[in-house]
Protein backbone atom coordinates (compact mmCIF):
# COMPACT_ATOMS: atom_id res chain seq x y z
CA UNK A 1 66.06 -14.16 48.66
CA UNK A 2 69.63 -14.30 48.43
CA UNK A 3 71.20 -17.04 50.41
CA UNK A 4 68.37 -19.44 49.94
CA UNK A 5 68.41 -22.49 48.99
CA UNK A 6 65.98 -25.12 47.12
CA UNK A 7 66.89 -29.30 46.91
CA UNK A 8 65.47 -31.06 44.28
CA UNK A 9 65.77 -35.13 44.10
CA UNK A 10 65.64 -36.96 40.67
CA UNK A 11 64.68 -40.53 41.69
CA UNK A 12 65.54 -42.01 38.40
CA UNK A 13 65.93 -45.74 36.67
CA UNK A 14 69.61 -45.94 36.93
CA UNK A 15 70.72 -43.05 39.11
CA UNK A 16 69.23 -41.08 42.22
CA UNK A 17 70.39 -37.46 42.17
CA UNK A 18 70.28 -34.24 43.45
CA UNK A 19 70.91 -30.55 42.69
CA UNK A 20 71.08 -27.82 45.46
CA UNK A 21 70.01 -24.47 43.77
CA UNK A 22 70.64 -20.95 45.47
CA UNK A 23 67.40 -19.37 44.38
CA UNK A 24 68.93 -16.42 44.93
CA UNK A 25 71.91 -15.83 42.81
CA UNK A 26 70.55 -18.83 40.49
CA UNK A 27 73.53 -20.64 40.88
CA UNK A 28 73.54 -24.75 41.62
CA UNK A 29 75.96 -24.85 45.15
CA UNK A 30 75.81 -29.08 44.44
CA UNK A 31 75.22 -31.64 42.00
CA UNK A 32 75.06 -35.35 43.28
CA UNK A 33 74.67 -38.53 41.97
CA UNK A 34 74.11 -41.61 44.03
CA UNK A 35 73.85 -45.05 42.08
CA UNK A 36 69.92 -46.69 41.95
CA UNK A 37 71.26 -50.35 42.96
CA UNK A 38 67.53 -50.83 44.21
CA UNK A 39 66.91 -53.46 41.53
CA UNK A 40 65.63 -56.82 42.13
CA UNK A 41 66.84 -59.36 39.93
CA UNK A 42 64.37 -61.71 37.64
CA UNK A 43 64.35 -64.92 35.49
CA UNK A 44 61.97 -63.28 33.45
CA UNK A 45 63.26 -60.50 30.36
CA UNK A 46 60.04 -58.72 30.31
CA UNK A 47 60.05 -57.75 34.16
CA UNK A 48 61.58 -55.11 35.82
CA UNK A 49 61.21 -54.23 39.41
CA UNK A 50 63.17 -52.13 41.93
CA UNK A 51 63.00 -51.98 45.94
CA UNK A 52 61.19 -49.15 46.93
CA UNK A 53 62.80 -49.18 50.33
CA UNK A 54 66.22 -48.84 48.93
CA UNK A 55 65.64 -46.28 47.19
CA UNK A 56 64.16 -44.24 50.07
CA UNK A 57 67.13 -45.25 52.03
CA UNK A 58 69.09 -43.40 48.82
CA UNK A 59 67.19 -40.16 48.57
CA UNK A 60 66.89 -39.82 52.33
CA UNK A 61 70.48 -40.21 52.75
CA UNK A 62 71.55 -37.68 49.48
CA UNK A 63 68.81 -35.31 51.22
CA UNK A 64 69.79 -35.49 54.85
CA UNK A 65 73.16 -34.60 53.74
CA UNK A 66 72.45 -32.03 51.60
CA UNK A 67 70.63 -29.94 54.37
CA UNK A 68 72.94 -30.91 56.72
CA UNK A 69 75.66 -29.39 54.59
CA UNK A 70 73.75 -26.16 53.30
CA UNK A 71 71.81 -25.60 56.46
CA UNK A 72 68.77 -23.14 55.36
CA UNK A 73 66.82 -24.71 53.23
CA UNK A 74 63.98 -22.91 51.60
CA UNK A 75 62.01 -25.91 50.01
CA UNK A 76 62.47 -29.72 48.79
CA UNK A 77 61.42 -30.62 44.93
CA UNK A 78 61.18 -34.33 43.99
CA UNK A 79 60.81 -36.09 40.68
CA UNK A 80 61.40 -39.23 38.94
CA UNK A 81 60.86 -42.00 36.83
CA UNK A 82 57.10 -41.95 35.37
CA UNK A 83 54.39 -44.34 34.73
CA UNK A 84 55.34 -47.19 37.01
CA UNK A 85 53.92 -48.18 40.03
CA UNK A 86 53.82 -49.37 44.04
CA UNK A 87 51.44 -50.09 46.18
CA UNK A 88 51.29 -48.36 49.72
CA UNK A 89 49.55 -48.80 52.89
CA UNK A 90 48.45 -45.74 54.82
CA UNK A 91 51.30 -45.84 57.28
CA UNK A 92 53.51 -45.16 54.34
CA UNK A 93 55.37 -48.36 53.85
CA UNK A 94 55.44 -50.00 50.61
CA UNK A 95 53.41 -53.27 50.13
CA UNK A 96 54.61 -53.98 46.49
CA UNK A 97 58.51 -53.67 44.80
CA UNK A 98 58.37 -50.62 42.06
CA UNK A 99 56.82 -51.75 38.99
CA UNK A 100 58.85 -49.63 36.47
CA UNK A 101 58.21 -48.13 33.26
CA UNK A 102 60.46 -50.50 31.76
CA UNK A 103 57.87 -53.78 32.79
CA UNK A 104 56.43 -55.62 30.11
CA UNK A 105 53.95 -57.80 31.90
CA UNK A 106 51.19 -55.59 30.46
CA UNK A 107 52.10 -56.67 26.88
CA UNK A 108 51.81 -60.03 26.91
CA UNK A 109 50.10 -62.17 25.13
CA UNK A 110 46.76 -61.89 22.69
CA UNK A 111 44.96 -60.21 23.51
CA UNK A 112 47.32 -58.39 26.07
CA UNK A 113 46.32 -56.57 28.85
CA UNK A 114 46.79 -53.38 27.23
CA UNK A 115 44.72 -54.76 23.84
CA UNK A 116 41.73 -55.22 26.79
CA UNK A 117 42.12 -52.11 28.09
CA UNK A 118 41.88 -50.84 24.86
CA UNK A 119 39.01 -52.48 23.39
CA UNK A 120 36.80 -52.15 27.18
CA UNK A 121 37.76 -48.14 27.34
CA UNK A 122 38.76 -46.90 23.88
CA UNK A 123 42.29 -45.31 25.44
CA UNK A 124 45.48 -46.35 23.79
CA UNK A 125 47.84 -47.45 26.95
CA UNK A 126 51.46 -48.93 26.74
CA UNK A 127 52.93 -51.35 28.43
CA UNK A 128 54.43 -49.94 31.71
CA UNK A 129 52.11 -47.46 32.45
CA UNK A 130 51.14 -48.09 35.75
CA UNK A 131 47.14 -48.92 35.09
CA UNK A 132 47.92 -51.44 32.93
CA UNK A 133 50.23 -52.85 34.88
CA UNK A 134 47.82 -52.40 37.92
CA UNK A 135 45.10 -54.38 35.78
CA UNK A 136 47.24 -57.00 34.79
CA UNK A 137 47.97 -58.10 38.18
CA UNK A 138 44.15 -57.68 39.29
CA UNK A 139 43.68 -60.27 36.57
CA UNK A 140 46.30 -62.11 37.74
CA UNK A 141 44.80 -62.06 41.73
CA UNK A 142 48.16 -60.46 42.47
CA UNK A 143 46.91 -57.16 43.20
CA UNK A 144 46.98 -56.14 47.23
CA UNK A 145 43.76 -54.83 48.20
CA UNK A 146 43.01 -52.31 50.67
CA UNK A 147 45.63 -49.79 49.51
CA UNK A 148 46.60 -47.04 48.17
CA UNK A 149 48.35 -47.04 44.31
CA UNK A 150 51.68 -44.27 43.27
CA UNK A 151 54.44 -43.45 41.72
CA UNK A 152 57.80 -43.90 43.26
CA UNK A 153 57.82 -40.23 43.34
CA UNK A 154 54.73 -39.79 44.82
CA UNK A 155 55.02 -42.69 47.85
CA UNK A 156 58.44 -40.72 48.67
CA UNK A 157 56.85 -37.62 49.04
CA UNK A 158 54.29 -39.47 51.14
CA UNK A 159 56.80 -40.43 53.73
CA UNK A 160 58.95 -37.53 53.78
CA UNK A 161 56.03 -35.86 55.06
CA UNK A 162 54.22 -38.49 57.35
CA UNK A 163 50.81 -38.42 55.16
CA UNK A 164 48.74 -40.47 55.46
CA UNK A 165 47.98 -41.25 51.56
CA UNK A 166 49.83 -39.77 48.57
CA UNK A 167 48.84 -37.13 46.97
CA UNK A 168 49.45 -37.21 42.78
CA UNK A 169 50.19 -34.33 40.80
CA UNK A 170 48.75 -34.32 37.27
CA UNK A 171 51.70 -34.59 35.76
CA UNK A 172 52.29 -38.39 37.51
CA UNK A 173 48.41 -39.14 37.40
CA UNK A 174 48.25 -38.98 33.14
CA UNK A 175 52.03 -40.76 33.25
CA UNK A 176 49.56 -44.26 34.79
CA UNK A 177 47.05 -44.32 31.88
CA UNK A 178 43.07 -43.78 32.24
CA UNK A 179 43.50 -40.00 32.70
CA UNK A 180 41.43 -37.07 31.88
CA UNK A 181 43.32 -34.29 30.37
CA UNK A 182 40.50 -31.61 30.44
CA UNK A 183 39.35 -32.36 33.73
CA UNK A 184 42.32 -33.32 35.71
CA UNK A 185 41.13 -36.88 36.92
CA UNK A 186 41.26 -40.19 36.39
CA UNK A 187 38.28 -41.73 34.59
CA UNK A 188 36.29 -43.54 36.80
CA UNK A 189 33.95 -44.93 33.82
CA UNK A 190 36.88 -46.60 32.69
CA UNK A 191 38.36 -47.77 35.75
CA UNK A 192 35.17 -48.97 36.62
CA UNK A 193 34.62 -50.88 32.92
CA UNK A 194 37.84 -52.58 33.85
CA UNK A 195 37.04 -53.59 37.14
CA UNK A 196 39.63 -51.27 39.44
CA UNK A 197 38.90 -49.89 42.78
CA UNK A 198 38.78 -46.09 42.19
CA UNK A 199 39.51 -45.45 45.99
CA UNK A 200 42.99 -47.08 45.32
CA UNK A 201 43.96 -43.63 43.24
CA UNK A 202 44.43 -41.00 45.52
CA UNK A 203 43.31 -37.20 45.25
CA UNK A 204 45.42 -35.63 41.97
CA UNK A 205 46.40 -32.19 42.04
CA UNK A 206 47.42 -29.97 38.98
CA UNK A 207 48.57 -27.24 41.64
CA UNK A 208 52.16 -25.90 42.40
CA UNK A 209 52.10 -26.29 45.67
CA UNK A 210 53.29 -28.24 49.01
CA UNK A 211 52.42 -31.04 50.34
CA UNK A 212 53.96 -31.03 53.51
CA UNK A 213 57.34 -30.49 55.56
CA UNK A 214 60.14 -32.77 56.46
CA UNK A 215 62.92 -31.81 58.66
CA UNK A 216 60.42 -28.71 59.22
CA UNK A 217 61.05 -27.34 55.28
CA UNK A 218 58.45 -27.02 52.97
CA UNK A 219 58.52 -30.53 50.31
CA UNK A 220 56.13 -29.73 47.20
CA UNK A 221 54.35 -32.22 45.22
CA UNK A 222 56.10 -34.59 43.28
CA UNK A 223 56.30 -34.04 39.62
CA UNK A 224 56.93 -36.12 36.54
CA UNK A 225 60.72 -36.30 35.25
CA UNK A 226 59.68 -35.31 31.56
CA UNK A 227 58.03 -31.72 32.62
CA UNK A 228 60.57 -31.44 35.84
CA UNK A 229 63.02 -31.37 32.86
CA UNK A 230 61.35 -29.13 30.57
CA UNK A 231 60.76 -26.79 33.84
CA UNK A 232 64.54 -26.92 34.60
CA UNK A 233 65.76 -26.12 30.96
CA UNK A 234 63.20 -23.84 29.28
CA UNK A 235 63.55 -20.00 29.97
CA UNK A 236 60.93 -19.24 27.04
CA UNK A 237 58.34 -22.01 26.82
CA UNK A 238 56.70 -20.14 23.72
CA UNK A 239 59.79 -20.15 21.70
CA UNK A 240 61.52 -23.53 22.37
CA UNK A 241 61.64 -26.91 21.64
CA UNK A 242 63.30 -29.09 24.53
CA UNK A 243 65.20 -32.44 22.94
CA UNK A 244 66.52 -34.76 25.70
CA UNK A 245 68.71 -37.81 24.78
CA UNK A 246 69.77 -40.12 27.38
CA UNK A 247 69.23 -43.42 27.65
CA UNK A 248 65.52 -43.01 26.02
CA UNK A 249 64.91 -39.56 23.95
CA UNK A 250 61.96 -37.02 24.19
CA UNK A 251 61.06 -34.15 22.36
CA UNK A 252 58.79 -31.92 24.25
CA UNK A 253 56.92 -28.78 23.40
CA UNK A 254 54.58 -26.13 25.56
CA UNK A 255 51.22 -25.55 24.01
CA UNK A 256 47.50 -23.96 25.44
CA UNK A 257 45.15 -26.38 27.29
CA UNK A 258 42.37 -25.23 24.11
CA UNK A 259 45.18 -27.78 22.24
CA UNK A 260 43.31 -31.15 20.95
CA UNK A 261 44.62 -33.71 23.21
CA UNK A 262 46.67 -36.27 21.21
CA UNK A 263 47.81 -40.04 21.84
CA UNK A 264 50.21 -42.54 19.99
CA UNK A 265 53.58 -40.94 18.97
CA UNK A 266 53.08 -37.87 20.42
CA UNK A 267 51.60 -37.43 23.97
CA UNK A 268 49.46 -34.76 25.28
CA UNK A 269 50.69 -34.27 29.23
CA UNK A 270 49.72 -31.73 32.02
CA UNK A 271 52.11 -29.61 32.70
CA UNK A 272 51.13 -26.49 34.76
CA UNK A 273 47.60 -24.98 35.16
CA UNK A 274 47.98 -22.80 32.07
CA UNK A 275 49.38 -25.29 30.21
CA UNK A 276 50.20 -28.83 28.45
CA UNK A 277 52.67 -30.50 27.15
CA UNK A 278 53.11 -32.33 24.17
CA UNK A 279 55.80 -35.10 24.34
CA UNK A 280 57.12 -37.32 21.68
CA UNK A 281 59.87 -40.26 23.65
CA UNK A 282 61.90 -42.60 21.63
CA UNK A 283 62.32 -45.68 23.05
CA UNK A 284 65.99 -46.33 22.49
CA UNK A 285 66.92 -42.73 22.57
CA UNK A 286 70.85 -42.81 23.05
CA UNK A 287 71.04 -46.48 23.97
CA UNK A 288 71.17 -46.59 19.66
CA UNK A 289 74.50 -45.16 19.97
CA UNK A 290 75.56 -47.56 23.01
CA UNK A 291 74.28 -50.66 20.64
CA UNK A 292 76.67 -49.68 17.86
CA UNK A 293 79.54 -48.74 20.46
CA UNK A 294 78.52 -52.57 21.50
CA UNK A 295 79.34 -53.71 18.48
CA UNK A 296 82.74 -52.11 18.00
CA UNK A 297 83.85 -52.75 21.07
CA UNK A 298 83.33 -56.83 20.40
CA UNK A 299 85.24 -56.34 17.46
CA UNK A 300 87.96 -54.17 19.11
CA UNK A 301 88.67 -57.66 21.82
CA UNK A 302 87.45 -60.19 19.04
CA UNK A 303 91.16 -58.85 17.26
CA UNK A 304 93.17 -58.77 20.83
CA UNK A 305 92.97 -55.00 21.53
CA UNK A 306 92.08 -54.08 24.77
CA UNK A 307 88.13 -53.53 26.26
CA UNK A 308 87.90 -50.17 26.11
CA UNK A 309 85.63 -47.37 25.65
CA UNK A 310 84.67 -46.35 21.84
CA UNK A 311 82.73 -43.01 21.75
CA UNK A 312 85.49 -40.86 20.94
CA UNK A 313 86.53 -42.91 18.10
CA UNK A 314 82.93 -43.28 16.94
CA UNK A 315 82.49 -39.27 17.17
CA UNK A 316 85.61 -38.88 14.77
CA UNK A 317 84.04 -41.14 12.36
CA UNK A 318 80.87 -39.79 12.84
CA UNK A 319 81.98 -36.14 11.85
CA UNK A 320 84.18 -37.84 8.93
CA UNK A 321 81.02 -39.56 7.43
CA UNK A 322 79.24 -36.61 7.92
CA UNK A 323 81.57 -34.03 6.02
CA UNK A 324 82.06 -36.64 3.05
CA UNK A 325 78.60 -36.72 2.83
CA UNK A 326 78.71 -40.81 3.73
CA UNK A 327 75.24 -41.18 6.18
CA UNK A 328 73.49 -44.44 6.10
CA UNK A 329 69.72 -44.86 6.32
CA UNK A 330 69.09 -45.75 9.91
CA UNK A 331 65.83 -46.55 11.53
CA UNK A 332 67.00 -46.57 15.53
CA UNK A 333 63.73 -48.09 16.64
CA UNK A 334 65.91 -50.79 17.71
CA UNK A 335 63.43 -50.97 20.61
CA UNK A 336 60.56 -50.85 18.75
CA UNK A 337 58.14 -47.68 19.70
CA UNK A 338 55.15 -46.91 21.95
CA UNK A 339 52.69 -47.38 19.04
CA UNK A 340 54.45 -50.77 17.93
CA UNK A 341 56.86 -52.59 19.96
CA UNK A 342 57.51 -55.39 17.69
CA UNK A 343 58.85 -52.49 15.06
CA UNK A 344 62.83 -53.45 14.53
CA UNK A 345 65.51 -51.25 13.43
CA UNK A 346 66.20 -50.53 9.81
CA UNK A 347 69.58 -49.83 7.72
CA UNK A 348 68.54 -49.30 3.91
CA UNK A 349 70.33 -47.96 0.86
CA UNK A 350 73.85 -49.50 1.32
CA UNK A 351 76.34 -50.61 -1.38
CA UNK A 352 79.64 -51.67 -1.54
CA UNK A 353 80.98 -47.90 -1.21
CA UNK A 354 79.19 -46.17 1.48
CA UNK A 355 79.26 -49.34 4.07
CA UNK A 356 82.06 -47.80 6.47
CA UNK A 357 82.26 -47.55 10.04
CA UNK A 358 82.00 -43.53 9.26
CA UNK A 359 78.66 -43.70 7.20
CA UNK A 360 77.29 -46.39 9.93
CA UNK A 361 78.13 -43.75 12.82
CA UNK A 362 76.70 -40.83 10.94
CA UNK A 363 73.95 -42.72 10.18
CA UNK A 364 72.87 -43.87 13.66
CA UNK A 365 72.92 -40.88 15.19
CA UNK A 366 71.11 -38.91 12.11
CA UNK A 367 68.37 -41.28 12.55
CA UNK A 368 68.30 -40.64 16.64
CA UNK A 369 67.94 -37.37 15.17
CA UNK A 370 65.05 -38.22 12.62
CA UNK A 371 62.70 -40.07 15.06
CA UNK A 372 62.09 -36.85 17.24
CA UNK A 373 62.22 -34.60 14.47
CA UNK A 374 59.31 -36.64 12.84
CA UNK A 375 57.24 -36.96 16.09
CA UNK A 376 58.38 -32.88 16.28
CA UNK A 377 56.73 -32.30 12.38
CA UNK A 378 53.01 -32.96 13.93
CA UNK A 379 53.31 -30.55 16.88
CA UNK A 380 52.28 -27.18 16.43
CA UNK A 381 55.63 -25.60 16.06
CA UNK A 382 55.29 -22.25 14.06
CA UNK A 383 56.42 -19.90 16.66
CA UNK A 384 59.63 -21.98 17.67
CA UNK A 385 62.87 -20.24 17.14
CA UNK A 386 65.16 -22.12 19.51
CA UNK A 387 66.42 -26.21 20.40
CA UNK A 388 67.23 -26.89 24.03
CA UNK A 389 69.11 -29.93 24.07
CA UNK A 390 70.11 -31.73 26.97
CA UNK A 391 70.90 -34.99 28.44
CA UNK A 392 74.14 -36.75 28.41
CA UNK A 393 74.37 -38.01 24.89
CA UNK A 394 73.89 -34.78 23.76
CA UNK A 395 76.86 -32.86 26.15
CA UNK A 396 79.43 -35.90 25.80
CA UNK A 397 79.05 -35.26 21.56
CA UNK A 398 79.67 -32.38 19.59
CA UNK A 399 78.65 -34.33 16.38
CA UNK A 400 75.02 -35.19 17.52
CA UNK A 401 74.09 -31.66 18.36
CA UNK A 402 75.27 -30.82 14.61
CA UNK A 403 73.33 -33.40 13.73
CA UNK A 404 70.02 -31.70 15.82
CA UNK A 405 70.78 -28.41 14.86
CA UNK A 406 70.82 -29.29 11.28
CA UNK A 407 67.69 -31.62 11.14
CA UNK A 408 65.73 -29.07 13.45
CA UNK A 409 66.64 -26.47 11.38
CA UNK A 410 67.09 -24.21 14.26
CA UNK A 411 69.76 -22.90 16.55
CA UNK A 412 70.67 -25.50 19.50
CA UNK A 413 71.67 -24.27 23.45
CA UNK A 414 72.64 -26.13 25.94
CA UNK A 415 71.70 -25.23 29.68
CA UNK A 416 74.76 -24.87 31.62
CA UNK A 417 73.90 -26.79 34.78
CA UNK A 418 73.63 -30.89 34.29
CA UNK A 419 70.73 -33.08 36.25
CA UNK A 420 67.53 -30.44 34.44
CA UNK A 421 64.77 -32.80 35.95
CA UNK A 422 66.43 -32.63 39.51
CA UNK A 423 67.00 -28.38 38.96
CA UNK A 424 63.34 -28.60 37.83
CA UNK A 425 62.00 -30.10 41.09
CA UNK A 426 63.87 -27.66 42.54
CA UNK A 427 62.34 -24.44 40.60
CA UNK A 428 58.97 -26.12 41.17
CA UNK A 429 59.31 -26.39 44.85
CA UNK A 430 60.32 -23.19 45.04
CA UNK A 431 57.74 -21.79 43.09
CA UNK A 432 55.24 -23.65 45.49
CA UNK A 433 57.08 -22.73 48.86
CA UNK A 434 56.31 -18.58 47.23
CA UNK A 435 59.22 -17.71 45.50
CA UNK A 436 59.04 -15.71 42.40
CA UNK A 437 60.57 -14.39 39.64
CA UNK A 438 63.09 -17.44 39.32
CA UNK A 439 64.19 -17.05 35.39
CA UNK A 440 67.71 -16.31 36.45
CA UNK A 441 68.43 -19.13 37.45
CA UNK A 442 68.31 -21.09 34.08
CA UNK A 443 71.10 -20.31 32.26
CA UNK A 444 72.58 -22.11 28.31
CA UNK A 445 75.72 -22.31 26.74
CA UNK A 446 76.32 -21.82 23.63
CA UNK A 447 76.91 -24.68 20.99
């Protein structure tokens, strides 16, 4: 095996990147980021759309590179941003911009689309998941007919390999809503109480496999960016809980498919075909601690200092509050949640001594902390031993894996190659193109 090499491509909200893993020796030969400037601008706050052929222009660029560059390439992985939606025709172009995770059209007003969906099929569906976004714009008459419905993900996958509809992996399938865990499917009862075209949803598969070839190399299906991660930074699924912090935050956790499915704060997701996934996300996640750097940085050019940068300064005063014993109260729902979007932030218990800029720092970042720790508390956790922590907030700051490894509890590693959800796609494609035995290649440091 040695001397082989697997791409995976991360098609993500803000960023398109890609890793280039020698399956071999386990070590990542690339890392590259490309900025997602696919976005298409809007009057409106609550939507949020990106061109779908930008962003293949991005990924096939990064990827034609990449194999120029490395030559042999055993097998392409590809991931991405979850629950939103396009619409495709059966030559593979895209009829309909990206409908991200991040639109709101879905939650409007009373009853909202999701309340219907709710009340007509008894499952509890958010606001950017693709079906409800799907079934708002049926409402709506804005719907294309005749087509086929994806992920971003998915559709690229599509045209990489000249099908002639997508094919959707489990793990994207439950990401849109209207999914059967135990069976694999969507439910056609419920598509059908709503109104939808079943036919628009094409065939879902649960399998590691591929679904075609470009450039003659084996491209498996896509995956979903939540369990691409957790694939690309767990060596011992039985023993470890994964905590991502980026812009959003998720705690994730393996458990048995016998495992009572759950909704609401914490997710139930496919994962392999042994397996599920139970997922707890936080909607503000990281961008807590870019609101508060906000806010200091205002103050910073309100007083004629110059605009710059004020993470370092927060971490000091962070790890100040936290070894005087100075932490604020903070509720960082400052984007509400999945099961309540109207919920605001919270800062309780201050008086006249502990309101600092070190106790407000502490504080924030304890209660990024608390939220996954609390979703964490209802997942069947007994046999955990070890935090995984990864994503950018938590490498760029020494005082907010403290902070985890404290709350947790439990020891905290970090795994030593960046991009997990684009080294995930890459272990997963290589798993489907027949490699085995592929452990080595995810590696931690130490905290």
């Amino acid at each position: 095996m040695a001397g082989r090499v697997s791409v995976g491509v991360d098609i993500g909200t803000t960023t398109v990147s890609a890793v280039v893993l020698d399956i071999g020796s386990g070590d990542v030969l690339a890392v590259r980021n490309v900025p997602n400037d696919a976005g298409i601008p809007s009057e409106n706050a609550w939507e949020h759309l990106q061109d779908p052929e930008r962003i293949f222009e991005i990924a096939v660029g990064l990827l034609d590179d990449l194999i120029d560059t490395y030559g042999e390439v055993f097998s392409i992985g590809v991931t991405g941003q979850m629950h939103g939606i396009l619409y495709t025709a059966p030559d593979g172009k895209a009829v309909s911009p990206l409908y991200t995770w991040q639109d709101g059209r879905a939650g409007l007003g009373e009853p909202s689309a999701c309340d219907i969906i709710g009340e007509k099929t008894g499952y509890r569906i958010s606001a950017g998941y693709g079906l409800a976004t799907h079934y708002t714009l049926s409402m709506l008459g804005d719907a294309p007919v005749g087509v086929y419905l994806c992920t971003v993900m998915d559709w690229l996958v599509m045209r990489l390999c000249g099908l002639a509809k997508p094919v959707i992996h489990a793990t994207n399938a439950a990401s849109l809503g209207l999914y059967r865990m135990a069976d694999a499917c969507f439910d056609e009862n419920a598509l059908a109480e709503l109104g939808l075209e079943p036919a628009m949803l094409s065939d879902v598969t649960d399998r590691c496999e591929a679904a075609g070839r470009y450039r003659n190399i084996p491209v498996s299906v896509a995956i979903g960016d939540n369990q691409a991660a957790f694939l690309g930074s767990v060596r011992d699924p039985e023993t470890t809980v994964l905590v991502n912090i980026g812009t959003g935050s998720q705690v994730s956790l393996q458990c048995g498919r016998n495992t009572p499915v759950l909704e609401g704060a914490v997710e139930t997701r496919p994962l392999t075909k042994n397996g599920w996934l139970l997922s707890g996300s936080g909607l503000c996640g990281g961008r807590a601690y870019a609101v508060l750097e906000r806010f200091f940085r205002r103050y910073t050019s309100a007083v004629g200092l110059p605009d710059a940068e004020q993470y370092e300064i927060m971490n000091r005063l962070a790890e100040a509050g936290l070894a005087a014993g100075n932490v604020l109260p903070v509720r960082t729902t400052f984007c509400g949640t999945r099961e309540d979007p109207a919920l605001l932030g919270q800062i309780t218990g201050i008086n006249e001594a502990n309101l600092t800029p070190e106790g407000l720092c502490a504080g924030v970042l304890t209660g990024m902390a608390a939220e996954l720790y609390k979703m964490y508390e209802t997942m069947p956790h007994d046999r955990v031993k070890t935090i995984t922590a990864s994503g950018n907030a938590v490498r760029k700051n020494p005082v907010l894996r403290q902070i985890l490894a404290e709350t947790f509890g439990l020891p905290l590693q970090i795994p030593a190659h960046t991009e997990e959800a684009a080294f995930g796609a890459a272990l997963f494609s290589a798993r489907g193109a027949g490699a085995e035995d592929l452990h080595h290649c995810i590696r931690y440091h130490k905290s």
